[in-house]
PDB file of N, CA and C in Angstrom:
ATOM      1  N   UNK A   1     -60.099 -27.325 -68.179  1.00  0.00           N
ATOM      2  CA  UNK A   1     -59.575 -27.791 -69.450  1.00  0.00           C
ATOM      3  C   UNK A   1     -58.062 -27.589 -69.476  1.00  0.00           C
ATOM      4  N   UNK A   2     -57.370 -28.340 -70.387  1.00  0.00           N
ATOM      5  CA  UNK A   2     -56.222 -27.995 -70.199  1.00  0.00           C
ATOM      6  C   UNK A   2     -55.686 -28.336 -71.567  1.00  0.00           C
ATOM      7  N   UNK A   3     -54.262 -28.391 -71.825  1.00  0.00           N
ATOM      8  CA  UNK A   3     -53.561 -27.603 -73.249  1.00  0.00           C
ATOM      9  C   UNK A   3     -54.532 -28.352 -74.660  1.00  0.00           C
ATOM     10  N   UNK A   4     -54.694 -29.497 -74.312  1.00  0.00           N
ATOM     11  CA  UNK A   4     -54.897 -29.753 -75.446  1.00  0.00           C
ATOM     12  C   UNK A   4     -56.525 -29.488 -76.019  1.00  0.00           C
ATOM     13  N   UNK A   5     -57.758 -29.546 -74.756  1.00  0.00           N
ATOM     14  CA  UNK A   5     -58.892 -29.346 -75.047  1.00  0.00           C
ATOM     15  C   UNK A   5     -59.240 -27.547 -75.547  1.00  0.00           C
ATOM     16  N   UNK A   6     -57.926 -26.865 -75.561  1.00  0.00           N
ATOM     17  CA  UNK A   6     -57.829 -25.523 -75.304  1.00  0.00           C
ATOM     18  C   UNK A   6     -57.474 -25.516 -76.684  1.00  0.00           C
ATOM     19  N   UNK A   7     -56.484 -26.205 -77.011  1.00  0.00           N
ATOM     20  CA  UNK A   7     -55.613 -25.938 -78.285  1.00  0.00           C
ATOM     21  C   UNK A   7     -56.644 -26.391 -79.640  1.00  0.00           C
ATOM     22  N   UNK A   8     -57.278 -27.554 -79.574  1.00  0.00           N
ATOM     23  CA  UNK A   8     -58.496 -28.021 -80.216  1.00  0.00           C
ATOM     24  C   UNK A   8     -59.235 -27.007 -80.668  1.00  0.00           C
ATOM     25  N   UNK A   9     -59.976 -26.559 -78.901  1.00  0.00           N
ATOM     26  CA  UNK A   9     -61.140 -25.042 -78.714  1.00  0.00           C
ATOM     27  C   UNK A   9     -60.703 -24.132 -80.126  1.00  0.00           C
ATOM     28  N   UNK A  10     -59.239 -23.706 -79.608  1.00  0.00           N
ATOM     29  CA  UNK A  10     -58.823 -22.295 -80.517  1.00  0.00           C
ATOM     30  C   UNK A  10     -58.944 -23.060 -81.806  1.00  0.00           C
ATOM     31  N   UNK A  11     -58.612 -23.559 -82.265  1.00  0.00           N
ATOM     32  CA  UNK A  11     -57.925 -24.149 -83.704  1.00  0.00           C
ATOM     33  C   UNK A  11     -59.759 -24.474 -84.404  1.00  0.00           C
ATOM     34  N   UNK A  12     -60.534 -24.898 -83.557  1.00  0.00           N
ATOM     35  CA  UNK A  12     -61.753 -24.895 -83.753  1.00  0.00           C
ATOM     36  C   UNK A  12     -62.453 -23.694 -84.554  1.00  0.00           C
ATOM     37  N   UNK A  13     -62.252 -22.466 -83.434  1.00  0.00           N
ATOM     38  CA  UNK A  13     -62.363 -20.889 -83.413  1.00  0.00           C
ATOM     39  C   UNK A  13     -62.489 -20.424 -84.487  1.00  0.00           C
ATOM     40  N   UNK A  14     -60.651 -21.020 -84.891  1.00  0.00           N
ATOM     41  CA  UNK A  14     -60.360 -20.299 -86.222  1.00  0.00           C
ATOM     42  C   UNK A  14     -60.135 -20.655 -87.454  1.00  0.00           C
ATOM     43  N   UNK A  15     -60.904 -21.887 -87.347  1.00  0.00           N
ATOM     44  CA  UNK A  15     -61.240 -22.802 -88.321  1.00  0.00           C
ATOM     45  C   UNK A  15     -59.858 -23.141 -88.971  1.00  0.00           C
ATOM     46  N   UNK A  16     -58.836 -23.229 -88.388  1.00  0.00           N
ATOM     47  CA  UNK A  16     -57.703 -23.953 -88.543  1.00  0.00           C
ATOM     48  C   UNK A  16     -57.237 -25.495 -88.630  1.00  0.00           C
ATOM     49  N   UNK A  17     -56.378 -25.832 -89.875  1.00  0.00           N
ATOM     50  CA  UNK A  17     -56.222 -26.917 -89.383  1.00  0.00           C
ATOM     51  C   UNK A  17     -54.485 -27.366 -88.996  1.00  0.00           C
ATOM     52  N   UNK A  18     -54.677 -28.943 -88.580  1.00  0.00           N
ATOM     53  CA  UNK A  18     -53.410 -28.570 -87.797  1.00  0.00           C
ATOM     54  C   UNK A  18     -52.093 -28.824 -89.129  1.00  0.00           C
ATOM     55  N   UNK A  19     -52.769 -28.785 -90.103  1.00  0.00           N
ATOM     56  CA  UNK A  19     -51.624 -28.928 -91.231  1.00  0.00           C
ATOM     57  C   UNK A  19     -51.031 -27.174 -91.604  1.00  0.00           C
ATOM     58  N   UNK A  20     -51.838 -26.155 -91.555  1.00  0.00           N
ATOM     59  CA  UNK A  20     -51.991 -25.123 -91.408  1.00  0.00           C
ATOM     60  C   UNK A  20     -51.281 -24.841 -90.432  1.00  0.00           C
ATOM     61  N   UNK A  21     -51.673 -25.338 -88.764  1.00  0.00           N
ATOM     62  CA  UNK A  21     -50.848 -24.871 -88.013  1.00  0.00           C
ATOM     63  C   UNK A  21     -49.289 -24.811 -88.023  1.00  0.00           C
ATOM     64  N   UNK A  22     -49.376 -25.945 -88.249  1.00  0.00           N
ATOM     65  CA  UNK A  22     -47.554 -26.610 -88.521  1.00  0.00           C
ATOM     66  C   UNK A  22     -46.912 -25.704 -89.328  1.00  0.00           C
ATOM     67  N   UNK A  23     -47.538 -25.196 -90.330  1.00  0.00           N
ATOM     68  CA  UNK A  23     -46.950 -24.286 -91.377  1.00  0.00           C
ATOM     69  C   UNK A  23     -46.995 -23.089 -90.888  1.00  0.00           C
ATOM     70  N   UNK A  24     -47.796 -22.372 -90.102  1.00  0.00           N
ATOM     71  CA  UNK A  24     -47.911 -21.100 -89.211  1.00  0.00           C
ATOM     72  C   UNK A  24     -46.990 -21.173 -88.303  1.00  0.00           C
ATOM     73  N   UNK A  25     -46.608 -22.273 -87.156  1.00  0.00           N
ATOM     74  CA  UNK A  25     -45.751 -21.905 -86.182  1.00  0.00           C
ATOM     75  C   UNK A  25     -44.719 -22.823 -86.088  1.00  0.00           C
ATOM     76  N   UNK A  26     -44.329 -23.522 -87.781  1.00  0.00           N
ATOM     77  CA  UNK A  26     -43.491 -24.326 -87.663  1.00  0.00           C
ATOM     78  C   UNK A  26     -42.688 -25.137 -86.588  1.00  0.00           C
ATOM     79  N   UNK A  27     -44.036 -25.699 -86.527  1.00  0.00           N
ATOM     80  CA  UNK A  27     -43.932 -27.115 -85.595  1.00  0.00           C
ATOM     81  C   UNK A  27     -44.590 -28.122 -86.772  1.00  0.00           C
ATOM     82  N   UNK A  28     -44.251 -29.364 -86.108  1.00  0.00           N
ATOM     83  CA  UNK A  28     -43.967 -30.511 -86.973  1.00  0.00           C
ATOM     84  C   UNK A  28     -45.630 -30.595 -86.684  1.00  0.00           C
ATOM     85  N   UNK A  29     -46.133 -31.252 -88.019  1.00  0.00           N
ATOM     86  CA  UNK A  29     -47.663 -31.469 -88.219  1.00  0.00           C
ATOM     87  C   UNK A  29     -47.996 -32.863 -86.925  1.00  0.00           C
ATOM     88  N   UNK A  30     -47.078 -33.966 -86.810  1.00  0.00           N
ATOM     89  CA  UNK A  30     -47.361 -35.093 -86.279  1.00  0.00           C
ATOM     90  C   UNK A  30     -47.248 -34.378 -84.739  1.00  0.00           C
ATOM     91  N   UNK A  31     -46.075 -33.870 -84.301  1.00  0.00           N
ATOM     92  CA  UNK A  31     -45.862 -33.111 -83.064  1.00  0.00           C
ATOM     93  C   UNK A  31     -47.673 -32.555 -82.467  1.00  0.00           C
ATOM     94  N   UNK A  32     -47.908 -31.621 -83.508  1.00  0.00           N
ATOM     95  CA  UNK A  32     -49.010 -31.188 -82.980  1.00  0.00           C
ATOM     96  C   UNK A  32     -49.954 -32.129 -83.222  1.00  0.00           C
ATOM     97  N   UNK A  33     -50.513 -32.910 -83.697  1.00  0.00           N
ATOM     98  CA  UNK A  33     -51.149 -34.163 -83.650  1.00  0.00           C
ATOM     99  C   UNK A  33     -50.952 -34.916 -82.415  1.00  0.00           C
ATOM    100  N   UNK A  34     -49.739 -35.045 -81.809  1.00  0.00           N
ATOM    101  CA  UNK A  34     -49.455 -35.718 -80.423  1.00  0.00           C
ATOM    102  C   UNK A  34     -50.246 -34.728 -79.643  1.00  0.00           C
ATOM    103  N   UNK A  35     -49.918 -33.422 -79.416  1.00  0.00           N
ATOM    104  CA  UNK A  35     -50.845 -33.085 -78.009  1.00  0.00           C
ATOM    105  C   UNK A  35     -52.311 -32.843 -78.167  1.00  0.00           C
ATOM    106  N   UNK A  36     -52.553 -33.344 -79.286  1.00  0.00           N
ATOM    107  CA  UNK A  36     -54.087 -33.339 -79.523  1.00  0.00           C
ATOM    108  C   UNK A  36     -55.069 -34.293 -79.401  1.00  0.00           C
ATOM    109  N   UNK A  37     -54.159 -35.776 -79.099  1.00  0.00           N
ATOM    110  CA  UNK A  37     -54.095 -36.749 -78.795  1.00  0.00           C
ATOM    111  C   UNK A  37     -55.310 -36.979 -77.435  1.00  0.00           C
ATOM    112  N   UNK A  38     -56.387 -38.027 -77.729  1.00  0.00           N
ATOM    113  CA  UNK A  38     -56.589 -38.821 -75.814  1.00  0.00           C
ATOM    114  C   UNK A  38     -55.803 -38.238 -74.647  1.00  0.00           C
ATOM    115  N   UNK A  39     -54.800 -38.890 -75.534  1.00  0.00           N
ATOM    116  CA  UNK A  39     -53.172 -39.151 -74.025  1.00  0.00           C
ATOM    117  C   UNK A  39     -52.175 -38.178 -74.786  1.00  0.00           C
ATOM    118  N   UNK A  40     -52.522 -37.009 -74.357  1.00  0.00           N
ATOM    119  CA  UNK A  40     -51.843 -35.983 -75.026  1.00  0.00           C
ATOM    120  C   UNK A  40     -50.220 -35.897 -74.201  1.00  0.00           C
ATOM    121  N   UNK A  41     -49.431 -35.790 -75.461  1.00  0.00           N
ATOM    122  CA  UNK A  41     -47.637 -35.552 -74.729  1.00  0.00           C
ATOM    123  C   UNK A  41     -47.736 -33.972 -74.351  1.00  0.00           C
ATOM    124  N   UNK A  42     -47.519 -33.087 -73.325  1.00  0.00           N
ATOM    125  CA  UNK A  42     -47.411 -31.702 -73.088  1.00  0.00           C
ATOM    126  C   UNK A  42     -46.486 -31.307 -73.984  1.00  0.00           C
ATOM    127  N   UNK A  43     -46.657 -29.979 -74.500  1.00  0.00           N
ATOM    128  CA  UNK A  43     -45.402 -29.119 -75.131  1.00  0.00           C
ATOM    129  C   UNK A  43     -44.612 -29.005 -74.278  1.00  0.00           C
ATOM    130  N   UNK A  44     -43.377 -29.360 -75.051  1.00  0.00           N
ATOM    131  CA  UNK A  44     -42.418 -27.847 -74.319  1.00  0.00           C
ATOM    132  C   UNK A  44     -42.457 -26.313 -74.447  1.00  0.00           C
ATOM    133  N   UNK A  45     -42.042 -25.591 -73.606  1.00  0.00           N
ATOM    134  CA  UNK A  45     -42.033 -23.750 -73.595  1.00  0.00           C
ATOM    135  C   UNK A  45     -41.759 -23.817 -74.978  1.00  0.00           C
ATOM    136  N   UNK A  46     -40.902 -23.814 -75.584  1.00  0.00           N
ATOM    137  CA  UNK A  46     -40.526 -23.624 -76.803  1.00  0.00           C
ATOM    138  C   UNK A  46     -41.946 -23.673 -77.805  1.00  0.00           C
ATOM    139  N   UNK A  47     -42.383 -25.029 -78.061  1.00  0.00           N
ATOM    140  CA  UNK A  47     -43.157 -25.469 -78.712  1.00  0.00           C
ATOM    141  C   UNK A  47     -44.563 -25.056 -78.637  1.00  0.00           C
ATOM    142  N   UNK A  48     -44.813 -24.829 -77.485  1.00  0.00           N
ATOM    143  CA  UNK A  48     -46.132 -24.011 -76.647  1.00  0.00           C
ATOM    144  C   UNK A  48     -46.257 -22.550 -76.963  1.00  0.00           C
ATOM    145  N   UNK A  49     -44.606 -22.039 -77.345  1.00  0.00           N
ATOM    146  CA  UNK A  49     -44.797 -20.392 -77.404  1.00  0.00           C
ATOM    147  C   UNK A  49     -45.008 -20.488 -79.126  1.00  0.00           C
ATOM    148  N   UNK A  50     -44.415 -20.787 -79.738  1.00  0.00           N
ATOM    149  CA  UNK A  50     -44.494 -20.656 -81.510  1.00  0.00           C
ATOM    150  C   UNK A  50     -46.122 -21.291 -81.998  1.00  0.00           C
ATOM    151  N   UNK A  51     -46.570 -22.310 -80.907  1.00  0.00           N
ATOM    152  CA  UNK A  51     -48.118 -22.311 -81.356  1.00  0.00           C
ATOM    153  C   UNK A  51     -48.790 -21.387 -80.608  1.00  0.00           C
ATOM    154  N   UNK A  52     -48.701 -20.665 -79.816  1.00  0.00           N
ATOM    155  CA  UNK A  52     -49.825 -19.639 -79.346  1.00  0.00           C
ATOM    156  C   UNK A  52     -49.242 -18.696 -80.282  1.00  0.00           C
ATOM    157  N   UNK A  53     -48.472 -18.365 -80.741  1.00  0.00           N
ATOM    158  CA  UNK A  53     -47.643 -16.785 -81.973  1.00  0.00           C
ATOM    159  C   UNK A  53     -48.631 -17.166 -83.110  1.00  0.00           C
ATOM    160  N   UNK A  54     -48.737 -17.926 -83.151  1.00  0.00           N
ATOM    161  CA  UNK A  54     -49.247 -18.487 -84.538  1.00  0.00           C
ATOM    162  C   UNK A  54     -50.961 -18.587 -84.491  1.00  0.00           C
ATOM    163  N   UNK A  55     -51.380 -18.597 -83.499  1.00  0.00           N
ATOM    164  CA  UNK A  55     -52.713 -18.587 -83.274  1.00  0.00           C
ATOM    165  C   UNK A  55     -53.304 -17.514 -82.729  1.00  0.00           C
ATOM    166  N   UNK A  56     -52.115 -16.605 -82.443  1.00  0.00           N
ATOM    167  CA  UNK A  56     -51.998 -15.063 -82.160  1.00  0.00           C
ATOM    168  C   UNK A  56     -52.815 -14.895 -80.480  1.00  0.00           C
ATOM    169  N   UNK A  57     -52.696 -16.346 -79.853  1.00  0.00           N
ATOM    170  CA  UNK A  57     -52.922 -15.712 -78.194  1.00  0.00           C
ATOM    171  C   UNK A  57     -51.847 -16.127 -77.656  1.00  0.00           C
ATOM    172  N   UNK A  58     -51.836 -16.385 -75.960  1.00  0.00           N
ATOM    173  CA  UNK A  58     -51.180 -16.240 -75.334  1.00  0.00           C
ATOM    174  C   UNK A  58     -50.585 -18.096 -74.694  1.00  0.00           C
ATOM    175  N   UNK A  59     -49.562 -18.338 -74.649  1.00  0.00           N
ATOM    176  CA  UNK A  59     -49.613 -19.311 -73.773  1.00  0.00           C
ATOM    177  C   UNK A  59     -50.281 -19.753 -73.103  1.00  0.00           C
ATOM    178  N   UNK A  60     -50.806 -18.789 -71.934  1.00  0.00           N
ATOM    179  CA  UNK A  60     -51.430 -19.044 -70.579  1.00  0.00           C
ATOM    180  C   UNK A  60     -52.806 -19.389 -71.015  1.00  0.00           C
ATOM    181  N   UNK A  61     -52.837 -18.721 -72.059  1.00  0.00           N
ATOM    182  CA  UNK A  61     -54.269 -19.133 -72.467  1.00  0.00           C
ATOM    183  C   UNK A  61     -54.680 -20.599 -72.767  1.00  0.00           C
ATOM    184  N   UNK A  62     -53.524 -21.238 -73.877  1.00  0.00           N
ATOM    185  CA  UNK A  62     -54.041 -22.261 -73.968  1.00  0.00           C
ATOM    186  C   UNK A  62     -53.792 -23.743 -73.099  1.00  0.00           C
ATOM    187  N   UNK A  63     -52.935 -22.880 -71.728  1.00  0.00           N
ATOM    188  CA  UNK A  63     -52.972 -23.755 -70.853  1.00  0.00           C
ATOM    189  C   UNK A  63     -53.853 -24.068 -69.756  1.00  0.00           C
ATOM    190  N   UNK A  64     -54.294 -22.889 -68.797  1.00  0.00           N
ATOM    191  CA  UNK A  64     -55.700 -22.272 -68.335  1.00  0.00           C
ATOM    192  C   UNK A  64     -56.954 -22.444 -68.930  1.00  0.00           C
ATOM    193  N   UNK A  65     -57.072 -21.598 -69.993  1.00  0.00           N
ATOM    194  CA  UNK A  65     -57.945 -21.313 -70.652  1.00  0.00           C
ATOM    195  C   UNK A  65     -58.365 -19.769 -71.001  1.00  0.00           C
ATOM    196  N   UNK A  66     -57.463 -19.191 -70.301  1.00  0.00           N
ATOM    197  CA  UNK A  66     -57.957 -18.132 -69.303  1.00  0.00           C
ATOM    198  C   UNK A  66     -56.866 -17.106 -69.692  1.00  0.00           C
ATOM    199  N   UNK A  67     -56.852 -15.186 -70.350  1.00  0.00           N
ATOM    200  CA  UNK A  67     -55.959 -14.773 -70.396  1.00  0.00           C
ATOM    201  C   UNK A  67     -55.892 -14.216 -69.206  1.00  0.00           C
ATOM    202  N   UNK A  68     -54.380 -13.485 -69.059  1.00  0.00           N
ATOM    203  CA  UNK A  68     -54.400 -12.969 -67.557  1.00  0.00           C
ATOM    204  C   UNK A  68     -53.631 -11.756 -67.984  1.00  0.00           C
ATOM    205  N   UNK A  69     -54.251 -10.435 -67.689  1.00  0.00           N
ATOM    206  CA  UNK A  69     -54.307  -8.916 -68.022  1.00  0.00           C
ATOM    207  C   UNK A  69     -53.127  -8.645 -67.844  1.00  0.00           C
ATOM    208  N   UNK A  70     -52.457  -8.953 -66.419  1.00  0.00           N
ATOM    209  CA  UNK A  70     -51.231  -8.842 -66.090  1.00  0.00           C
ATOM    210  C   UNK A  70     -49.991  -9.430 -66.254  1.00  0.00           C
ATOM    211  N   UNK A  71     -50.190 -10.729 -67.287  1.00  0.00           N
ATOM    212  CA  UNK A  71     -49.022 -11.531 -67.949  1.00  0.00           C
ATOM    213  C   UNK A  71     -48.337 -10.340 -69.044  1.00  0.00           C
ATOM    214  N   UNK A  72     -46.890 -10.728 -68.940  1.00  0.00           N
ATOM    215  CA  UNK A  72     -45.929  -9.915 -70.362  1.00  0.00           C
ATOM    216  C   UNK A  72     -45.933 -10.541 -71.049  1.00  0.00           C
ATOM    217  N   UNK A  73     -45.780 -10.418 -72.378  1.00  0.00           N
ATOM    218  CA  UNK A  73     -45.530 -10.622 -73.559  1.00  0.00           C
ATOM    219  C   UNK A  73     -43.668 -10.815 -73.241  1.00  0.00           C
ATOM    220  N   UNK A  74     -44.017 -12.213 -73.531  1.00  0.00           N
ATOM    221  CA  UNK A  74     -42.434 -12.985 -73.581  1.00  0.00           C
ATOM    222  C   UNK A  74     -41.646 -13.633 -75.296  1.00  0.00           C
ATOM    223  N   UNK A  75     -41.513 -12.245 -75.867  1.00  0.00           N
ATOM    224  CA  UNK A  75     -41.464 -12.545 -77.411  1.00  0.00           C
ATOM    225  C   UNK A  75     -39.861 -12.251 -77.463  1.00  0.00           C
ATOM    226  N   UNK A  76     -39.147 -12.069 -78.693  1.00  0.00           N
ATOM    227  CA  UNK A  76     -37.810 -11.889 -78.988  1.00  0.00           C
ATOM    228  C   UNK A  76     -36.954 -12.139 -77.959  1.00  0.00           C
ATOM    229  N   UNK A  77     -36.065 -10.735 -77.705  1.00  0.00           N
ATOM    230  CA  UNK A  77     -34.836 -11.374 -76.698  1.00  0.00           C
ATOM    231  C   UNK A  77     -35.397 -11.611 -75.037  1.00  0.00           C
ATOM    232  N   UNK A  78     -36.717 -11.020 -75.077  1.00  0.00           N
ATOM    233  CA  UNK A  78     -37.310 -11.872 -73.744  1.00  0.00           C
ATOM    234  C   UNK A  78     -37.231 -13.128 -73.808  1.00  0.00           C
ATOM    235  N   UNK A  79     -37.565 -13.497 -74.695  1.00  0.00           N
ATOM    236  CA  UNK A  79     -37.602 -15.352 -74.615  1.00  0.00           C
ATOM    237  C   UNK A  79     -35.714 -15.867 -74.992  1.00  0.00           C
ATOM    238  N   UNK A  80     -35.385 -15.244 -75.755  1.00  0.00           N
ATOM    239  CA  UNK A  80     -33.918 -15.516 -75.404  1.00  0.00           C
ATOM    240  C   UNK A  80     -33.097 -15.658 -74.542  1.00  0.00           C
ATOM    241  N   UNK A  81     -33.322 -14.258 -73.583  1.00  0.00           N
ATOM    242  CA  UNK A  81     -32.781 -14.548 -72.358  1.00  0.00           C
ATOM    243  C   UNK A  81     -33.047 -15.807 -71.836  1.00  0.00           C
ATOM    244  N   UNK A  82     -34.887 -15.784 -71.341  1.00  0.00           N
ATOM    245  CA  UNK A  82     -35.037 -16.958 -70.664  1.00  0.00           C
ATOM    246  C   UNK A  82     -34.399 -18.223 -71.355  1.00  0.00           C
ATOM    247  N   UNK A  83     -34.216 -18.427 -72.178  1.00  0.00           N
ATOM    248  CA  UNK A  83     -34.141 -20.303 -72.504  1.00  0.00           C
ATOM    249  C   UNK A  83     -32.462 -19.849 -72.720  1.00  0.00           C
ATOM    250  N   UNK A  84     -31.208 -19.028 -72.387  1.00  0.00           N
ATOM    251  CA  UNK A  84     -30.068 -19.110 -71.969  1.00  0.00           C
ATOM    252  C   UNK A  84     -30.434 -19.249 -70.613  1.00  0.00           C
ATOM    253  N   UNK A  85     -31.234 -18.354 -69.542  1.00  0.00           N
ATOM    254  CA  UNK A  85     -31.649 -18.434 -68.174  1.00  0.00           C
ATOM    255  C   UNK A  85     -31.784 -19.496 -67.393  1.00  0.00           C
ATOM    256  N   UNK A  86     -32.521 -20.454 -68.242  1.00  0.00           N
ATOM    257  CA  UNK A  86     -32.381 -21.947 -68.154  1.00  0.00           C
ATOM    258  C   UNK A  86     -31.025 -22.774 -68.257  1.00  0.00           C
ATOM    259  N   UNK A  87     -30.203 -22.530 -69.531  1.00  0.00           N
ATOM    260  CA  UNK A  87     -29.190 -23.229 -69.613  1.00  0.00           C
ATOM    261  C   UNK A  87     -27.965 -23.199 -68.478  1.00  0.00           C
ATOM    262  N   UNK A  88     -28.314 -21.894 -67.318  1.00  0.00           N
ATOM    263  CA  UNK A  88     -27.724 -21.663 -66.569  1.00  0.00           C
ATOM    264  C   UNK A  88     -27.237 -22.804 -65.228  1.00  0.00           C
ATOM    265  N   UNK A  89     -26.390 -23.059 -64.332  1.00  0.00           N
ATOM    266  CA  UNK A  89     -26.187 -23.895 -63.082  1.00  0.00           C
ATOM    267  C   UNK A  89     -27.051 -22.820 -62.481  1.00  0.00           C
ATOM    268  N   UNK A  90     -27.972 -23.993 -60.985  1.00  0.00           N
ATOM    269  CA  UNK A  90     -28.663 -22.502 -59.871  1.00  0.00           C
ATOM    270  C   UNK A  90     -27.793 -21.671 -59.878  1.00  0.00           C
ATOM    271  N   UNK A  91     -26.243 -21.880 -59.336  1.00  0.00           N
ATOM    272  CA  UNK A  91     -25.381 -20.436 -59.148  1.00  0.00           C
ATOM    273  C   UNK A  91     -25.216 -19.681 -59.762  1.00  0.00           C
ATOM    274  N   UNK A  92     -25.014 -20.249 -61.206  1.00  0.00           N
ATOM    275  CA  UNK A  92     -24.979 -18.853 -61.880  1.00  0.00           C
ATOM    276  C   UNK A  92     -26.292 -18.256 -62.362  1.00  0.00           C
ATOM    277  N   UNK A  93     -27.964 -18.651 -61.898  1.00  0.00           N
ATOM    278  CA  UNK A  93     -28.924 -17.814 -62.015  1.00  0.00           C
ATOM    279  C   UNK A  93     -29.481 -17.038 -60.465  1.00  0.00           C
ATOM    280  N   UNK A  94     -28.397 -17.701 -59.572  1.00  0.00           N
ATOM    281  CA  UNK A  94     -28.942 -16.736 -58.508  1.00  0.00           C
ATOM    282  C   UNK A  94     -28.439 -15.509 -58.430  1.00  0.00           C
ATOM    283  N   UNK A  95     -27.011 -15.472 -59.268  1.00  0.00           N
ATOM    284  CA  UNK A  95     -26.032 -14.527 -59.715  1.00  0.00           C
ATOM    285  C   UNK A  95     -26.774 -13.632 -60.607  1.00  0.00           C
ATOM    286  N   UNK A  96     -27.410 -14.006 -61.601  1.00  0.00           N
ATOM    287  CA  UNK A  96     -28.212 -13.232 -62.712  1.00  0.00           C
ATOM    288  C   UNK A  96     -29.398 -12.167 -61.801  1.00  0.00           C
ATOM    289  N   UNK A  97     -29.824 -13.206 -60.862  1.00  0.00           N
ATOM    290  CA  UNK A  97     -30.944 -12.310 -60.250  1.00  0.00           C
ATOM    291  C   UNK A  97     -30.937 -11.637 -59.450  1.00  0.00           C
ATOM    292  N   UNK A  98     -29.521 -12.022 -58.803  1.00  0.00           N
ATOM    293  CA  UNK A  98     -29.203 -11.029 -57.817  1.00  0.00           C
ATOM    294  C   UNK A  98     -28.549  -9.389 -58.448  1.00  0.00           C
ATOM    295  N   UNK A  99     -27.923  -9.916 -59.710  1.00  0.00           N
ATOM    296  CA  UNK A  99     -27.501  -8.482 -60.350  1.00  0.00           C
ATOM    297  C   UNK A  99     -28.844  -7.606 -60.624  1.00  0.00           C
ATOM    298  N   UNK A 100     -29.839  -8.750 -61.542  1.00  0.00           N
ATOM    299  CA  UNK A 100     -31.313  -7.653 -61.850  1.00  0.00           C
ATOM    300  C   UNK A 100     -31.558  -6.958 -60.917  1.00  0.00           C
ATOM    301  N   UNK A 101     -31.474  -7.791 -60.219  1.00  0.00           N
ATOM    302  CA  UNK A 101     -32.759  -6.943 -58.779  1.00  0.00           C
ATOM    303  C   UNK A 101     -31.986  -5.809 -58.169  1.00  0.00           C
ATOM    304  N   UNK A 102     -30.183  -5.697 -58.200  1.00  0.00           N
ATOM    305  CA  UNK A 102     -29.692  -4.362 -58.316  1.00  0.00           C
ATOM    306  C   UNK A 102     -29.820  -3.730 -58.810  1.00  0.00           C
ATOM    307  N   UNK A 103     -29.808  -3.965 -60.588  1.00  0.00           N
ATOM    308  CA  UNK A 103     -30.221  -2.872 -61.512  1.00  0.00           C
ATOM    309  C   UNK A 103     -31.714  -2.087 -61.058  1.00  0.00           C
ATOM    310  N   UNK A 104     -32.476  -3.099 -60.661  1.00  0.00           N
ATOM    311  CA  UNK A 104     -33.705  -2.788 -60.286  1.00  0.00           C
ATOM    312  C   UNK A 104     -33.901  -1.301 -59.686  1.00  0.00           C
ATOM    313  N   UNK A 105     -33.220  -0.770 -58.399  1.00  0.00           N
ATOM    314  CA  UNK A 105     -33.036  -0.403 -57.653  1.00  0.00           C
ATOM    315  C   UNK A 105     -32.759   1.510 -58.195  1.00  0.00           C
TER     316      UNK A 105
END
C-alpha cells in the first residue's frame, strides 16, 4: 500500500474527516483530497510531515505502512535544519556533513 491507501486506512481509524484534517494539520482541504485521489499527486516532506503530526503517527508510516522502531522523530529545529539542508548547493552540504561527522567524534 502506499501514501494514499494508508492515509485513507488512518483517517478511516480515526474516524476523521478530511475537512477535519485540513483544520488539524493545516493543509488545504482540496490538497488533501488530491492525494486521496485514484491518481493520487504525492505530498511533499513538508505536507506529509504536518499530516502525520496531526494524525499523531509517523511519516514512514503512512508511506510503508509500517512504523520503524528505529526512525527519529524529525519535529522542530530537526526539521528546520533539514529543509535549510536542502536549500543548500552539494558543496555547501558536503561541508555541513563533513563538519557533523567531526563534531561527531
Amino acid at each position: 500500500m502506499g501514501f494514499r491507501e494508508n492515509l485513507k486506512e488512518e483517517m478511516e481509524y480515526q474516524g476523521i474527516t478530511t475537512k477535519e484534517l485540513a483544520e488539524k494539520s493545516g493543509v488545504g482541504k482540496r490538497t488533501i483530497d488530491h492525494y486521496l485521489m485514484n491518481d493520487p499527486q504525492e505530498p511533499g516532506v513538508y505536507n506529509a510531515q504536518k499530516i502525520a503530526k496531526a494524525l499523531k503517527v509517523s511519516v514512514e508510516y503512512l508511506v510503508t505502512g509500517k512504523e520503524y522502531k528505529s526512525a527519529i522523530a524529525v519535529t522542530g529545529e530537526k526539521l528546520d535544519f533539514l529543509y535549510s539542508f536542502e536549500k543548500l548547493s552539494p558543496d555547501e552540504r558536503l561541508l555541513i556533513l563533513t563538519l557533523v561527522k567531526k563534531l561527531e567524534k
